[in-house]
C-alpha atoms as a PDB file:
ATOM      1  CA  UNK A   1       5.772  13.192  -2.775  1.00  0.00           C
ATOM      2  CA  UNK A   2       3.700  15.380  -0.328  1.00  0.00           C
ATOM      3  CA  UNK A   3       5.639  18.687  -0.589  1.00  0.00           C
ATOM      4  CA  UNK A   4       5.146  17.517  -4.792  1.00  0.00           C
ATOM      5  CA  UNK A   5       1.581  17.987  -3.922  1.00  0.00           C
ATOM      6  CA  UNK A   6       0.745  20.334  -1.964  1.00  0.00           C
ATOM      7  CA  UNK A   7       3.080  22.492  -4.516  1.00  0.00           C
ATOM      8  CA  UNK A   8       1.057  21.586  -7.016  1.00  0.00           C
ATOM      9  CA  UNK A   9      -2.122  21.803  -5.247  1.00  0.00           C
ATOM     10  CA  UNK A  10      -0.779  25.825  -4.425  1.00  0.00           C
ATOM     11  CA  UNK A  11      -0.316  26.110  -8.094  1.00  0.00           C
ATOM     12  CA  UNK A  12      -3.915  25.509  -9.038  1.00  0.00           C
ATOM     13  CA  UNK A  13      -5.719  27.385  -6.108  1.00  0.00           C
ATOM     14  CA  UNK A  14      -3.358  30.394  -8.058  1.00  0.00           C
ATOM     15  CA  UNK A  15      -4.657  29.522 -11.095  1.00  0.00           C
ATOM     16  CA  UNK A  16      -8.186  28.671 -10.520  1.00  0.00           C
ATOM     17  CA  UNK A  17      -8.549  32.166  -8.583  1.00  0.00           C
ATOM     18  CA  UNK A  18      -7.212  34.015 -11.670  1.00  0.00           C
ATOM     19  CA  UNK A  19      -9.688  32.543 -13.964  1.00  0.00           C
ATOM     20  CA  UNK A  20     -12.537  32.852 -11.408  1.00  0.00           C
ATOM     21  CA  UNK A  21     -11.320  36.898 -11.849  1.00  0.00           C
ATOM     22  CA  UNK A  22     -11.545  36.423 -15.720  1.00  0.00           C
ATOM     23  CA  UNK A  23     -14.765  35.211 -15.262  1.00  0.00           C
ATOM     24  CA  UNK A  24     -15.840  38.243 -13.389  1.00  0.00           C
ATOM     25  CA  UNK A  25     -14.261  40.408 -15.822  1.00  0.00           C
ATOM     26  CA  UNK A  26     -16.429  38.677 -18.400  1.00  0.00           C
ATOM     27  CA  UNK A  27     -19.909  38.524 -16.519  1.00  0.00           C
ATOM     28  CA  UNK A  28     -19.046  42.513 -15.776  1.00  0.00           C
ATOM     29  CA  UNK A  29     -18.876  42.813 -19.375  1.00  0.00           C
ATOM     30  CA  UNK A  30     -22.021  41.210 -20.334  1.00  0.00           C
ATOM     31  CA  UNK A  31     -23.497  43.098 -17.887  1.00  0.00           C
ATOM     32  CA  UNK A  32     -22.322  46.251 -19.506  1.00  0.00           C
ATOM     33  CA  UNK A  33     -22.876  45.096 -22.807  1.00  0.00           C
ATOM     34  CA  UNK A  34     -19.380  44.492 -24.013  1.00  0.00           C
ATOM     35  CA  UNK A  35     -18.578  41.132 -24.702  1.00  0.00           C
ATOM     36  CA  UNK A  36     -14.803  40.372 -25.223  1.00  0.00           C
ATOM     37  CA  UNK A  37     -15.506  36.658 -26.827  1.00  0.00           C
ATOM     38  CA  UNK A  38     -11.806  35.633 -27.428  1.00  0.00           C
ATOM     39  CA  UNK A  39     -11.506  36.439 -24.040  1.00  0.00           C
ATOM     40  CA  UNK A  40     -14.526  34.573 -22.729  1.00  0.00           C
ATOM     41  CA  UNK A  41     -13.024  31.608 -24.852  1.00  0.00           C
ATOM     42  CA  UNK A  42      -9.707  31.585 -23.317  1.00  0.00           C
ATOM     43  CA  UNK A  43     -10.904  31.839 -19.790  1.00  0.00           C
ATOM     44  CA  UNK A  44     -13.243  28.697 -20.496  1.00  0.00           C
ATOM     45  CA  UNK A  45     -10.326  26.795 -22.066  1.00  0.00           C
ATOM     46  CA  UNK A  46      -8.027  27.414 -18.920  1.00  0.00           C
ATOM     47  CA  UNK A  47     -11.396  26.672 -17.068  1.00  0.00           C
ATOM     48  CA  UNK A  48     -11.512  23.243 -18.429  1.00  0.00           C
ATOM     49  CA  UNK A  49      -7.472  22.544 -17.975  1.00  0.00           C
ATOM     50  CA  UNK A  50      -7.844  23.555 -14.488  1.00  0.00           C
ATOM     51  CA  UNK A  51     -10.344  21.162 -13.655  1.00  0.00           C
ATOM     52  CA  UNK A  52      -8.693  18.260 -15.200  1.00  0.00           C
ATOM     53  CA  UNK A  53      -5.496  18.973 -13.516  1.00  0.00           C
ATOM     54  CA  UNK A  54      -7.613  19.381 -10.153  1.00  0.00           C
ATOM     55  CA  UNK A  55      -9.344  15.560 -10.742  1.00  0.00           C
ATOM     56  CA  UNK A  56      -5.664  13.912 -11.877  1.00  0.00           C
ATOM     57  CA  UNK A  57      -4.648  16.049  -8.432  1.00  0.00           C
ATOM     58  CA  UNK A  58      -7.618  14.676  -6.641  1.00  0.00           C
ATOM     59  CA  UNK A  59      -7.040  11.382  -7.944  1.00  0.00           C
ATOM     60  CA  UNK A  60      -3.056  11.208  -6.632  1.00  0.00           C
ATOM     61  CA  UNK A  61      -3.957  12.103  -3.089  1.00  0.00           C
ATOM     62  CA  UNK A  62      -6.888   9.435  -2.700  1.00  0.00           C
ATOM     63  CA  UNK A  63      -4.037   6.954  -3.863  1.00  0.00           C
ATOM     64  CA  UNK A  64      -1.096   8.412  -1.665  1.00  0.00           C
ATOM     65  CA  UNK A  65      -3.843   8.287   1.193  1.00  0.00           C
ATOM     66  CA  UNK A  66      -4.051   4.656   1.275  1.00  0.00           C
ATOM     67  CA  UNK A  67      -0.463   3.853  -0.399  1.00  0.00           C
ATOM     68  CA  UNK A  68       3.040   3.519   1.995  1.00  0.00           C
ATOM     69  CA  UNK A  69       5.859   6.007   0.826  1.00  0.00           C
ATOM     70  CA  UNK A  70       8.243   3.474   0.722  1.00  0.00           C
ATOM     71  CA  UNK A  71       7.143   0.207  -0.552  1.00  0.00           C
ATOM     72  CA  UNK A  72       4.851   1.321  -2.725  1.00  0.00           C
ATOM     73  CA  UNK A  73       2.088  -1.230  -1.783  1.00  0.00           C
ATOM     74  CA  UNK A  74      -1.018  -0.278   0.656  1.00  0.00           C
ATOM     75  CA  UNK A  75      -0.941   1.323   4.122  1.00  0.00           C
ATOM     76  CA  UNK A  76      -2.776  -0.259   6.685  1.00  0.00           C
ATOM     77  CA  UNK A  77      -5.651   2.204   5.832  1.00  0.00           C
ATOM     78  CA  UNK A  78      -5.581   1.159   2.497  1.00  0.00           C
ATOM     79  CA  UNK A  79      -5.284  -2.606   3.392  1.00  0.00           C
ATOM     80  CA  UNK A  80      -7.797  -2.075   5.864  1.00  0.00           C
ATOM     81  CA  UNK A  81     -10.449  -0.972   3.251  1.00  0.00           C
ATOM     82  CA  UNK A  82      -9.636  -3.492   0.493  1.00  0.00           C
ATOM     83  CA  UNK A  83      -9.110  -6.393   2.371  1.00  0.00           C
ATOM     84  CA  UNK A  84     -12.825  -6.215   4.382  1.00  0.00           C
ATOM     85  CA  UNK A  85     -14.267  -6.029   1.008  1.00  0.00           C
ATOM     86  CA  UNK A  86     -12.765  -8.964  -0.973  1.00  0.00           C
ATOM     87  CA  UNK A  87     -13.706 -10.633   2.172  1.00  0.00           C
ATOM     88  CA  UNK A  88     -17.625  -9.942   2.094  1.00  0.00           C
ATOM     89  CA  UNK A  89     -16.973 -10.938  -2.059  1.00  0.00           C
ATOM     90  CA  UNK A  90     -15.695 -14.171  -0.188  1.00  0.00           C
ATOM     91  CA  UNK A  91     -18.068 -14.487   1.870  1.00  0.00           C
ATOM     92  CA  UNK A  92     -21.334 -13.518  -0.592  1.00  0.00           C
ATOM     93  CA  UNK A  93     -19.499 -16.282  -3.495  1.00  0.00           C
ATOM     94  CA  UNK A  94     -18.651 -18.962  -0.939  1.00  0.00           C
ATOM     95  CA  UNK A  95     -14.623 -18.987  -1.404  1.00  0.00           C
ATOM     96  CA  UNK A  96     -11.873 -19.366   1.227  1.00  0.00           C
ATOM     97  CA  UNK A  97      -9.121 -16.733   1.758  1.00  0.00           C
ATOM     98  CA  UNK A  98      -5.488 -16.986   3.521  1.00  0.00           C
ATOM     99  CA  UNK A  99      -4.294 -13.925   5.290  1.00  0.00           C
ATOM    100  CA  UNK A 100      -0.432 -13.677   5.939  1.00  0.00           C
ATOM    101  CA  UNK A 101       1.174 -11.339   8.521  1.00  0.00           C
ATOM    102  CA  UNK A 102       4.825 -11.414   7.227  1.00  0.00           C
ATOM    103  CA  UNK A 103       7.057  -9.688   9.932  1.00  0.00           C
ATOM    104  CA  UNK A 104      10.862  -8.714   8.563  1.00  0.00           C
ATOM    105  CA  UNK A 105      13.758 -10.609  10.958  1.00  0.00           C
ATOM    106  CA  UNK A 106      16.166  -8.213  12.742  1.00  0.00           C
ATOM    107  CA  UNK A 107      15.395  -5.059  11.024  1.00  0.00           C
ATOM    108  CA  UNK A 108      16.273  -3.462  14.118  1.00  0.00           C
ATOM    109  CA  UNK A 109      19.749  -5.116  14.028  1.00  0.00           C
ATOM    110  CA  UNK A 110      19.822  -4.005  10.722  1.00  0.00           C
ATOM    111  CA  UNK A 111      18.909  -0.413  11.203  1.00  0.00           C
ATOM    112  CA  UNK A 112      21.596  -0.180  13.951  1.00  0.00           C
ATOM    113  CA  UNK A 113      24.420  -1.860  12.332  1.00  0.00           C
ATOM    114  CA  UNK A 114      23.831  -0.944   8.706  1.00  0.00           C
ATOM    115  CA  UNK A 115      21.516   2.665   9.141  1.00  0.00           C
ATOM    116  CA  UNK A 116      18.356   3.148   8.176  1.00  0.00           C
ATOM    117  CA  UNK A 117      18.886   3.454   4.430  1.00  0.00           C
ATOM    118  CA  UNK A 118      19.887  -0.064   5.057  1.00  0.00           C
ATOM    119  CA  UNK A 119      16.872  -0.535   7.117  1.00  0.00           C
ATOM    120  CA  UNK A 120      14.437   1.326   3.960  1.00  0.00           C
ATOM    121  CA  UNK A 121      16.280  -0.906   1.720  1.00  0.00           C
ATOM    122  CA  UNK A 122      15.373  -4.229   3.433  1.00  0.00           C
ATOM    123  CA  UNK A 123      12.126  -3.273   3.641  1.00  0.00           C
ATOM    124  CA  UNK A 124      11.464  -2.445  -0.005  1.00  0.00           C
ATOM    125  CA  UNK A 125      12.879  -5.444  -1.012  1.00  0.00           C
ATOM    126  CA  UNK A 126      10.798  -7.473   1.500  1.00  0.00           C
ATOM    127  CA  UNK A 127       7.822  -5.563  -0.293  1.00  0.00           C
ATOM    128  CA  UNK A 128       9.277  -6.881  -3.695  1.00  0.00           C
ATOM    129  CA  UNK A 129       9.428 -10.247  -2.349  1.00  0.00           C
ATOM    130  CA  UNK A 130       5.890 -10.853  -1.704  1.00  0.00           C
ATOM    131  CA  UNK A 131       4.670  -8.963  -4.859  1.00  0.00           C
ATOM    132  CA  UNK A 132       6.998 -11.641  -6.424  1.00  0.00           C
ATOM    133  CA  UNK A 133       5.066 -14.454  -4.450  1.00  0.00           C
ATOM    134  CA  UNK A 134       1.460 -13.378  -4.925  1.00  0.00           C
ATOM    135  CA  UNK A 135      -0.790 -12.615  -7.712  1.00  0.00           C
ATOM    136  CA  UNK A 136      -1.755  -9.167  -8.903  1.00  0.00           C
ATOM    137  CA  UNK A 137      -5.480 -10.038  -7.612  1.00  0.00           C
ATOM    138  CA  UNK A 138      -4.035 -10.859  -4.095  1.00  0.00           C
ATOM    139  CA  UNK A 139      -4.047  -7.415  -1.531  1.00  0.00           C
ATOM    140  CA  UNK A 140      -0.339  -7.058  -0.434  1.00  0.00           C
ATOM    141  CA  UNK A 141       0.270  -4.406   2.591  1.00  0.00           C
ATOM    142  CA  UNK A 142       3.163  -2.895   4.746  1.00  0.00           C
ATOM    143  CA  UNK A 143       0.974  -1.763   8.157  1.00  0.00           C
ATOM    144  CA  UNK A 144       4.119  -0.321   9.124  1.00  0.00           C
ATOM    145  CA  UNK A 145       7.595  -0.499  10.763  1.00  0.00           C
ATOM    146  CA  UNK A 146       8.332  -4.002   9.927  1.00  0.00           C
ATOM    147  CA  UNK A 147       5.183  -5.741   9.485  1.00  0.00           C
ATOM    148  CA  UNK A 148       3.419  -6.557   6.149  1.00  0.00           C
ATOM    149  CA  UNK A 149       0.181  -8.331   5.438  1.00  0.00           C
ATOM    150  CA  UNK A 150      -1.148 -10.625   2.592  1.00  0.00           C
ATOM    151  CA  UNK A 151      -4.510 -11.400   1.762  1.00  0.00           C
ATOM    152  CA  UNK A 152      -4.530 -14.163  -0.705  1.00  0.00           C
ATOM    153  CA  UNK A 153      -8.051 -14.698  -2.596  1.00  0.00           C
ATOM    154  CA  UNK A 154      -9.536 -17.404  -3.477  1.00  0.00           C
ATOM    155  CA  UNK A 155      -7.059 -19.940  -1.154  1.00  0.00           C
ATOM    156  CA  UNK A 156      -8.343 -23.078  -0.531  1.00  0.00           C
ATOM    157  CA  UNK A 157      -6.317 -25.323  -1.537  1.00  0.00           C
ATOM    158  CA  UNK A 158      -2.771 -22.971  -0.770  1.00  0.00           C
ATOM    159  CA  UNK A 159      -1.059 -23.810   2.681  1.00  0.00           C
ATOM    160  CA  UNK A 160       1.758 -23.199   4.506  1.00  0.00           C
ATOM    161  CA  UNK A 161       3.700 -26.176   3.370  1.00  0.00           C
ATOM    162  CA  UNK A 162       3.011 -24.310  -0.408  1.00  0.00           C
ATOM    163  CA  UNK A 163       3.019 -20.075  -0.273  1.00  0.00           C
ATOM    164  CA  UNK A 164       6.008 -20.211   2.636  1.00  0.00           C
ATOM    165  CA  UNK A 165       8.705 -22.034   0.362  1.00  0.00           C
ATOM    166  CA  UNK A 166       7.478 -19.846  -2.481  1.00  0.00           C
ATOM    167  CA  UNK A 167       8.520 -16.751  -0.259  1.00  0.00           C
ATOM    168  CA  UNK A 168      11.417 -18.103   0.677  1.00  0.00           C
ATOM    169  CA  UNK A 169      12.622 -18.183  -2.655  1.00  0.00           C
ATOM    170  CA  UNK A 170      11.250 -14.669  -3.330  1.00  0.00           C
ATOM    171  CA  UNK A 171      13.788 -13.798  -0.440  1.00  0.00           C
ATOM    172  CA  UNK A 172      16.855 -15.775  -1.883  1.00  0.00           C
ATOM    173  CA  UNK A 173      16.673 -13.834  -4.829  1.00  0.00           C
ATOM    174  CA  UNK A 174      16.634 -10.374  -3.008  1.00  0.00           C
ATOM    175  CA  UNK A 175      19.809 -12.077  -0.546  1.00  0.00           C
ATOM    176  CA  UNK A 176      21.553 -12.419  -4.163  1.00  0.00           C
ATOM    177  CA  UNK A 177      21.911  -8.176  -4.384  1.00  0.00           C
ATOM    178  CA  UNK A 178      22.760  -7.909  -0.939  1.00  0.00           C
ATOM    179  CA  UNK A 179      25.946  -9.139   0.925  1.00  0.00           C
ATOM    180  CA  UNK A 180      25.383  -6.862   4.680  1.00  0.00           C
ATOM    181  CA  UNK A 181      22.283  -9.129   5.565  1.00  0.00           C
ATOM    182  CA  UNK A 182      19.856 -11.621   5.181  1.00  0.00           C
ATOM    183  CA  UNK A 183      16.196 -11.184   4.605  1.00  0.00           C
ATOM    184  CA  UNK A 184      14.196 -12.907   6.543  1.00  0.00           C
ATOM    185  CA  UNK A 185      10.314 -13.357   7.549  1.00  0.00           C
ATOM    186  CA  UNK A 186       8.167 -14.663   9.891  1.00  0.00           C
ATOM    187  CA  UNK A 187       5.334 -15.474   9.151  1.00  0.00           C
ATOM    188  CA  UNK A 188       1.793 -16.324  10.904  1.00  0.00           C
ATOM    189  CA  UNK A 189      -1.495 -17.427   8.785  1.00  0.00           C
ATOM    190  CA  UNK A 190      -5.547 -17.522   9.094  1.00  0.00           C
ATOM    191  CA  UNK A 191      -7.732 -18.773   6.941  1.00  0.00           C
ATOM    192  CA  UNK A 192     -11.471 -17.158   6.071  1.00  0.00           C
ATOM    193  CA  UNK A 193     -13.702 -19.718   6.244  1.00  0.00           C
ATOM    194  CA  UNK A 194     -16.853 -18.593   4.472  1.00  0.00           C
ATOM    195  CA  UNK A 195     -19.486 -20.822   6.555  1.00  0.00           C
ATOM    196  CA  UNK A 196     -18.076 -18.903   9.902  1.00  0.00           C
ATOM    197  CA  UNK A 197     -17.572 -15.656   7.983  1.00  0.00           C
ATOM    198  CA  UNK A 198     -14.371 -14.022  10.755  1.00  0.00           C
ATOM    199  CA  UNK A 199     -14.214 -10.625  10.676  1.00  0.00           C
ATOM    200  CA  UNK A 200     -10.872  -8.693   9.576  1.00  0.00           C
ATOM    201  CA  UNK A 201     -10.342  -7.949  12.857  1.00  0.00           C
ATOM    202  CA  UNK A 202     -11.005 -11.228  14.160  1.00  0.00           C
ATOM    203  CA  UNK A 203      -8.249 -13.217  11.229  1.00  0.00           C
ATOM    204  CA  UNK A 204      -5.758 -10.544  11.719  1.00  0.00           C
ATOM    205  CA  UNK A 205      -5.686 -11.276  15.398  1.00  0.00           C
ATOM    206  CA  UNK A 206      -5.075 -14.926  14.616  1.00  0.00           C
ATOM    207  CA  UNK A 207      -2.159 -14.739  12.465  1.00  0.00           C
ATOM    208  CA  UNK A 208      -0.512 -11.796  14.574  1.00  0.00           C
ATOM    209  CA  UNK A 209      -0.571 -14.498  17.487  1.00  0.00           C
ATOM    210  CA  UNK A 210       0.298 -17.559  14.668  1.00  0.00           C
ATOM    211  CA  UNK A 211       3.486 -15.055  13.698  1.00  0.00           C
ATOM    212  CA  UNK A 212       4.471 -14.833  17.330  1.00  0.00           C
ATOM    213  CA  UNK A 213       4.442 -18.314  18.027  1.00  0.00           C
ATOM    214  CA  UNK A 214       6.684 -19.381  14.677  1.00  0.00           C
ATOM    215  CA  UNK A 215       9.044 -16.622  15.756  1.00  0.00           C
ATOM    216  CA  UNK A 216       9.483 -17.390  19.223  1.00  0.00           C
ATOM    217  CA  UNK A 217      10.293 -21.124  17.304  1.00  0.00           C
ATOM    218  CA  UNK A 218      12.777 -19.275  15.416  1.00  0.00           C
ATOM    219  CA  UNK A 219      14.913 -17.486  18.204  1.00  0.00           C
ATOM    220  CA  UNK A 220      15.046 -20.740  20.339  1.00  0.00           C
ATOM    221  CA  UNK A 221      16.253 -22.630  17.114  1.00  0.00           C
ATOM    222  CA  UNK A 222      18.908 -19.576  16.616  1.00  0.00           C
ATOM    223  CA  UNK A 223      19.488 -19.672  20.598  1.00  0.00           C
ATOM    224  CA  UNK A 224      20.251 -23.368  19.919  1.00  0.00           C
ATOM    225  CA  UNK A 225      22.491 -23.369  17.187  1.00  0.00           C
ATOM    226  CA  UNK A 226      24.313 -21.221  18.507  1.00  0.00           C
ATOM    227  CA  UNK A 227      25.074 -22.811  21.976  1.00  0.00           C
END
């Protein structure tokens, strides 16, 4: 996608600095007194191309700047950025808000058994999991390597006992295309409370610690069952 770009982005600078010389051409001509007016037209024609190819350009790298490559959801940058605004629209119109740090099981294990187009793989489909889950209105984001974030609008009455089944069975349905492994997550959650107001910073530190905790329950469980 970059090397799409910045190709693209070369072509124009060509292109814009030929019609800039057109235009020179043309204001050398009116200076002299002889007007070429098809070719005055033609250069403001390309003129007017050029610059809505530039803004659909310009447009494509604001979004690439705060998408992930792979998944297709936000970066952290971008997750960053949406997610401390829909929480001061939570905060100004008095509604709660569940954020979700989802991190993927064993995709180490995975990139070492499997490769790492095994590894991409999983992690796509994690990505496709939650977009399953949530609602179009809800801010989904892979901050990278393995971990993902979910802030969930509007949440006051969803709870763990509710979105983490619903995930779950997100997840079954990617396990059905894949017989080398098992998606997994674990997941820690903090809820925005609009009479304390947390900051980003502040939830996000919350359900990183909440995730540790329910996977450190998970490997002793594992360790257990298999003793």
């Amino acid at each position: 996608m970059e090397s799409h770009l910045a190709a693209a982005l070369r072509s124009e600078d060509s292109e814009l600095h030929q019609i800039l010389s057109a235009l020179e051409e043309i204001s050398n001509g009116l200076k002299s007194g002889a007007l070429n007016e098809r070719s005055l037209d033609n250069a403001l024609q390309r003129a007017a191309s050029c610059a809505m190819r530039q803004s659909l350009l310009d447009r494509e790298i604001r979004c690439l700047a705060v998408t992930d490559d792979l998944t297709g959801i936000y970066n952290r940058r971008g997750f960053l950025a949406s997610a401390t605004h829909h929480l001061k629209l939570a905060h100004r119109n008095s509604q709660d808000a569940l954020l979700l740090y989802c991190d993927v099981d064993n995709l180490k294990g995975i990139n070492d058994t499997f490769g790492h187009e095994a590894g991409d793989l999983a992690l796509t489909r994690a990505a496709e999991a939650l977009t399953a889950t949530f609602r179009d209105s809800d801010i989904l984001a892979r901050l990278g390597g393995d971990e993902f974030a979910v802030l969930a609008s509007d949440a006051s009455i969803a709870s763990r006992q509710v979105i983490v089944p619903r995930i779950e069975q997100s997840l079954e349905k990617a396990n059905i295309r894949e017989s080398r492994f098992k998606l997994s997550f674990s997941i820690g959650m903090a809820r925005f409370d609009p009479r304390a107001a947390s900051t980003l910073g502040e939830l996000m530190a919350h359900a990183d610690w909440d995730m540790y905790l329910h996977k450190r329950q998970h490997r002793r469980a594992d360790s257990a069952s298999s003793a």
